[in-house]
Protein backbone atom coordinates (compact mmCIF):
# COMPACT_ATOMS: atom_id res chain seq x y z
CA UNK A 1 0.00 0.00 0.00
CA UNK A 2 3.06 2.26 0.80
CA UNK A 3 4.52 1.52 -2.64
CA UNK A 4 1.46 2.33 -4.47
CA UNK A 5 0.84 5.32 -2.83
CA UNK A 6 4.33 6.61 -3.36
CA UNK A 7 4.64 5.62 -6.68
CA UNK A 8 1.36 6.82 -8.22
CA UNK A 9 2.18 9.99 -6.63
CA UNK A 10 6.05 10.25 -7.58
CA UNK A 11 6.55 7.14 -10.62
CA UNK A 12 8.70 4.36 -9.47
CA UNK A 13 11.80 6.43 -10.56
CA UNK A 14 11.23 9.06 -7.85
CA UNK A 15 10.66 6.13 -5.11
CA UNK A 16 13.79 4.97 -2.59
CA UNK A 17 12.98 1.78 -0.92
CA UNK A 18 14.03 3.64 2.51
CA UNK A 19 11.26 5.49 1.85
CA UNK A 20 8.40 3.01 1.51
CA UNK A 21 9.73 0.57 4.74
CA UNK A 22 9.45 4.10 6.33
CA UNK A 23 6.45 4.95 5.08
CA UNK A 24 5.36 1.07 6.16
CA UNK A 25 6.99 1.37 9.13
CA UNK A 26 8.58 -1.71 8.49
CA UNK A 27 12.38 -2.36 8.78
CA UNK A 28 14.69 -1.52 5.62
CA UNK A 29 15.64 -5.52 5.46
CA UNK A 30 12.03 -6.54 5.89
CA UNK A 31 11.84 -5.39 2.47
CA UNK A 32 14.14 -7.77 1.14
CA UNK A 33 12.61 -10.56 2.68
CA UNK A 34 9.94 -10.33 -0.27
CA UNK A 35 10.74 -8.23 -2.85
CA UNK A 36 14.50 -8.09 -4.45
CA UNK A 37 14.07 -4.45 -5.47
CA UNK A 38 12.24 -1.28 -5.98
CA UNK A 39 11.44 -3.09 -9.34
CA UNK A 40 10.07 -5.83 -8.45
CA UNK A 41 7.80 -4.50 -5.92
CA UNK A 42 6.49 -2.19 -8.83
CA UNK A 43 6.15 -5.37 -11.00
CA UNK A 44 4.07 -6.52 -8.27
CA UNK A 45 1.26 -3.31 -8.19
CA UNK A 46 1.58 -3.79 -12.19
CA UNK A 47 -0.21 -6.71 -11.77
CA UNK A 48 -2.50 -5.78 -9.00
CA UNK A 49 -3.62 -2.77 -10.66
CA UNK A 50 -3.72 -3.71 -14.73
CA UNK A 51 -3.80 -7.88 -14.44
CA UNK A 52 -6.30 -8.48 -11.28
CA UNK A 53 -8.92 -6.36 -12.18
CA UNK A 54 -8.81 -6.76 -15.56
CA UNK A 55 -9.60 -10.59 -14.22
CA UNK A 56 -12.27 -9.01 -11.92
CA UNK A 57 -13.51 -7.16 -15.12
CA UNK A 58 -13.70 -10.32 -17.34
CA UNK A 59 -15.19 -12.72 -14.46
CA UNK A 60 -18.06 -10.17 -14.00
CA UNK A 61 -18.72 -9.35 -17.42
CA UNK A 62 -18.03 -13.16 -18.84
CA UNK A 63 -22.16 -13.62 -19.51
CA UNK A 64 -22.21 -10.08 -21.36
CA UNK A 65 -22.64 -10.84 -25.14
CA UNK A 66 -23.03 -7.16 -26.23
CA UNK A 67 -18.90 -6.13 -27.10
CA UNK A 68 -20.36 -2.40 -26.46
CA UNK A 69 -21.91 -3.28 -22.48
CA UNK A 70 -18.85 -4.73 -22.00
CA UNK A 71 -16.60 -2.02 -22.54
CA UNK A 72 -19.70 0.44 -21.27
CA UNK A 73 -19.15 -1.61 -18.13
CA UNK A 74 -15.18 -1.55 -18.01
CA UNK A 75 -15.30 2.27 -18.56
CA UNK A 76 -17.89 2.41 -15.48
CA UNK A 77 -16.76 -0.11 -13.06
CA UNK A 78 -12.41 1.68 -13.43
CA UNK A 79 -14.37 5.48 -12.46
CA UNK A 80 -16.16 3.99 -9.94
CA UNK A 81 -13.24 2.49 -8.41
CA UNK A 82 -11.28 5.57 -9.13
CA UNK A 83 -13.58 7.56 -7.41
CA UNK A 84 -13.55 5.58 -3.89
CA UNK A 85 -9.84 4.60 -4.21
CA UNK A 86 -7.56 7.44 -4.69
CA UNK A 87 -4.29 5.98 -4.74
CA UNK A 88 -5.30 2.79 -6.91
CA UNK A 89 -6.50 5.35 -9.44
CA UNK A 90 -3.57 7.74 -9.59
CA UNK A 91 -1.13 4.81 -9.74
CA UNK A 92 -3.38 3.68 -13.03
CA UNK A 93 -3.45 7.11 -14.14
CA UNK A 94 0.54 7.30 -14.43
CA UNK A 95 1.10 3.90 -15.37
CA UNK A 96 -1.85 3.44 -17.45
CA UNK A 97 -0.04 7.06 -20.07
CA UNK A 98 3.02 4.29 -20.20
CA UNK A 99 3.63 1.63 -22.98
CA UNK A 100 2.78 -1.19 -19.87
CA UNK A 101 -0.97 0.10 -21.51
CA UNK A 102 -0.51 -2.51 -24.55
CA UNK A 103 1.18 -5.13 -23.23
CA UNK A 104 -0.68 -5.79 -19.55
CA UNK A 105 -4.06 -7.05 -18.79
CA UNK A 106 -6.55 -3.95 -19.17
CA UNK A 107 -5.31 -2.61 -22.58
CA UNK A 108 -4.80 -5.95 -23.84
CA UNK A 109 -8.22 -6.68 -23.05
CA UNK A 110 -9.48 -3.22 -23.98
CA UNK A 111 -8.15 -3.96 -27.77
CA UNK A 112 -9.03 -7.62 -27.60
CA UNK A 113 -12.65 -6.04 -26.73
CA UNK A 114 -12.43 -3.34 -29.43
CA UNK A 115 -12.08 -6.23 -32.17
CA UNK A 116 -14.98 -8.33 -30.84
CA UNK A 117 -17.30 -4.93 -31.11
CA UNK A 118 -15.65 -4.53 -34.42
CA UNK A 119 -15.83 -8.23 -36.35
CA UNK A 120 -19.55 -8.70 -34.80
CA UNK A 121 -20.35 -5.24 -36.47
CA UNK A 122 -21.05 -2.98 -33.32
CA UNK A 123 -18.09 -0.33 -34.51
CA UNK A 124 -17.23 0.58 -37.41
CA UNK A 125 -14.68 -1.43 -39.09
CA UNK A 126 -11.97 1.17 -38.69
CA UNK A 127 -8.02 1.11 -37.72
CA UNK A 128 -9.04 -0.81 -34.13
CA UNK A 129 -5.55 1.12 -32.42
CA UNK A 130 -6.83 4.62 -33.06
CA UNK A 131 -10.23 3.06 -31.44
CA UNK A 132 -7.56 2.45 -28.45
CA UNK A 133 -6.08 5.48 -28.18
CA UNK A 134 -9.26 7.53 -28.04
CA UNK A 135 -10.75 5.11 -25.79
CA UNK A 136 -8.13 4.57 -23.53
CA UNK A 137 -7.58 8.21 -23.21
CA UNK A 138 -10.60 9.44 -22.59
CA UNK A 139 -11.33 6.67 -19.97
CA UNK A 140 -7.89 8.22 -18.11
CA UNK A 141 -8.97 11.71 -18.48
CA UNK A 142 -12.06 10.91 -17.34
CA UNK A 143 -10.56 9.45 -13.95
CA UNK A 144 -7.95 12.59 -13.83
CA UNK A 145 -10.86 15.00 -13.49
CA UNK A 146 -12.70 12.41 -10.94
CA UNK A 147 -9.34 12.52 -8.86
CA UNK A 148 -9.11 16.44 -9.20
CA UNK A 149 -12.72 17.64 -8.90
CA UNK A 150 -15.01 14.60 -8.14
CA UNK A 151 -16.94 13.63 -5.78
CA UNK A 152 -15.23 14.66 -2.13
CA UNK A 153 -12.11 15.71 -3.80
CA UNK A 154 -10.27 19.05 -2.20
CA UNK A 155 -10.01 20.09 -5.50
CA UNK A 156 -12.03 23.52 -6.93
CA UNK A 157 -12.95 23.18 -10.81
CA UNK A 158 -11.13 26.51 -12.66
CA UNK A 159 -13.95 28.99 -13.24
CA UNK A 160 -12.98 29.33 -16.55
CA UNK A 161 -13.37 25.65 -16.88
CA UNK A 162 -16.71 25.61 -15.18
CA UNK A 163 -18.30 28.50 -17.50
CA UNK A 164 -17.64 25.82 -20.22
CA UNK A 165 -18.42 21.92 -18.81
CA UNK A 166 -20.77 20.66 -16.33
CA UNK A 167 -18.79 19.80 -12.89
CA UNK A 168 -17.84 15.60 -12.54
CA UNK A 169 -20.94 14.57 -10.50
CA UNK A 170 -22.15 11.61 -9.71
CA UNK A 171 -23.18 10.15 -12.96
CA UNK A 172 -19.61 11.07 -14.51
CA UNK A 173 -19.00 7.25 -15.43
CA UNK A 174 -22.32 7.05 -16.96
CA UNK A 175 -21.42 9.97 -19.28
CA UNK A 176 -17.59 8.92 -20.21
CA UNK A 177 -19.16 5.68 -21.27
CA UNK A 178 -22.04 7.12 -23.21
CA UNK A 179 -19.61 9.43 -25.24
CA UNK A 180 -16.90 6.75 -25.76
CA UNK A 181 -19.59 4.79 -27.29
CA UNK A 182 -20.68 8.02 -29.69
CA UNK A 183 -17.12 8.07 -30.58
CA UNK A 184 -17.01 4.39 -31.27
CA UNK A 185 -19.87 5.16 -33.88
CA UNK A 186 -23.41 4.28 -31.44
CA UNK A 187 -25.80 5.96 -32.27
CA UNK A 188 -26.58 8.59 -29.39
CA UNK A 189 -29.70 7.36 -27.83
CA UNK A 190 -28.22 3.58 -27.84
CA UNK A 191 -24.81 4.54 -26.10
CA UNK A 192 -26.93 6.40 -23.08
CA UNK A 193 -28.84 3.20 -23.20
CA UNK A 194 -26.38 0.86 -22.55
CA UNK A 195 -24.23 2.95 -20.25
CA UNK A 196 -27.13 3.44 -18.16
CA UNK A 197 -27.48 -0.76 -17.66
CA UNK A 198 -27.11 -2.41 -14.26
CA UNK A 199 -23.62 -3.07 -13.13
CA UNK A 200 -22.54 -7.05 -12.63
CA UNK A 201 -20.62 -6.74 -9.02
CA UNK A 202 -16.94 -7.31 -9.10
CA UNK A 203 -15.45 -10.18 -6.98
CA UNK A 204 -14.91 -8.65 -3.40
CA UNK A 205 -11.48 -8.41 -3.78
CA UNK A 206 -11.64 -5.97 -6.29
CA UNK A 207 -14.73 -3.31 -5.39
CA UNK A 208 -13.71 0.28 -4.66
CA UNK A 209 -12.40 1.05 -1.61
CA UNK A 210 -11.65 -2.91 -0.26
């Protein structure tokens, strides 16, 4: 918990391992009894932030035929987390802007998803990476303005910003997934639609805040 709180606030470059036995208060040896190095230990929250709940995404979403409720659903259930678990989500918001995006478990699955929605005819049948970057980025902007001005954050929108957009509020998933759908080429009635749909629960393990 110490490394991923130090690290999605810093990067792992920025991180001493004096610092997070300190900030465990846990001896600087302990350390060494599990991990072998800063590295490893960042390996580690790799795969307990992009490989674990991409698993918790695909368990919960496994009887979801509909490629567009699924990622609907993925977009939802990572601001919802966000929003209840600050330092999961900045950790995923640094890490997720990093190449780790294309090669670990939730943008594998995010462009393994994209080509389901695109060979059964849901998206257009367009370059499916560009689908990636748009989706993928607006899914981590989304959960940068949760983390600055959502929903019992300290932060105060910009009034030139709020002259211009509607503040996060509560239904701020709901939206991100409604207009990632638009951009995927839904039609705009059927994207509010199906980003409106009841939520399958994650496993415990993974729901915000646990």
């Amino acid at each position: 918990e110490s490394a991923l709180r130090l690290m999605g606030e810093r990067g792992m470059d920025a991180v001493a391992v004096n610092e997070i036995t300190e900030a465990a208060d846990v001896g600087f040896g302990s350390f060494y009894n599990h991990f072998e190095s800063k590295e490893a230990i960042h390996r580690a929250l790799i795969d307990l932030v992009f490989e674990e709940f991409a698993d918790a995404l695909d368990q919960a979403l496994a009887d979801v035929s509909d490629p567009a409720e699924v990622i609907a659903a993925s977009i939802r259930h990572t601001l919802y987390r966000g929003r209840r678990d600050g330092v999961w989500a900045r950790f995923l918001l640094r890490e997720g802007l990093s190449s780790r995006m294309l090669t670990r478990g939730l943008g594998t699955r995010l462009l393994r998803d994209i080509q389901k929605g695109i060979t059964a005819g849901r998206f257009p049948p367009d370059d499916a990476l560009t689908a990636f970057i748009g989706l993928a980025g607006g899914t981590l902007a989304a959960l940068a303005v949760e983390i600055e001005y959502g929903q019992g954050s300290a932060g105060t929108i910009p009034p030139a910003l709020s002259r211009v957009v509607a503040l996060p509020g509560p239904d701020l998933p709901e939206r991100t997934a409604a207009a990632i759908l638009r951009f995927l080429g839904l039609p705009d009635g059927e994207a509010r639609e199906i980003a409106r749909r009841p939520l399958a629960e994650l496993d415990a393990s993974q729901q915000p805040g646990t």
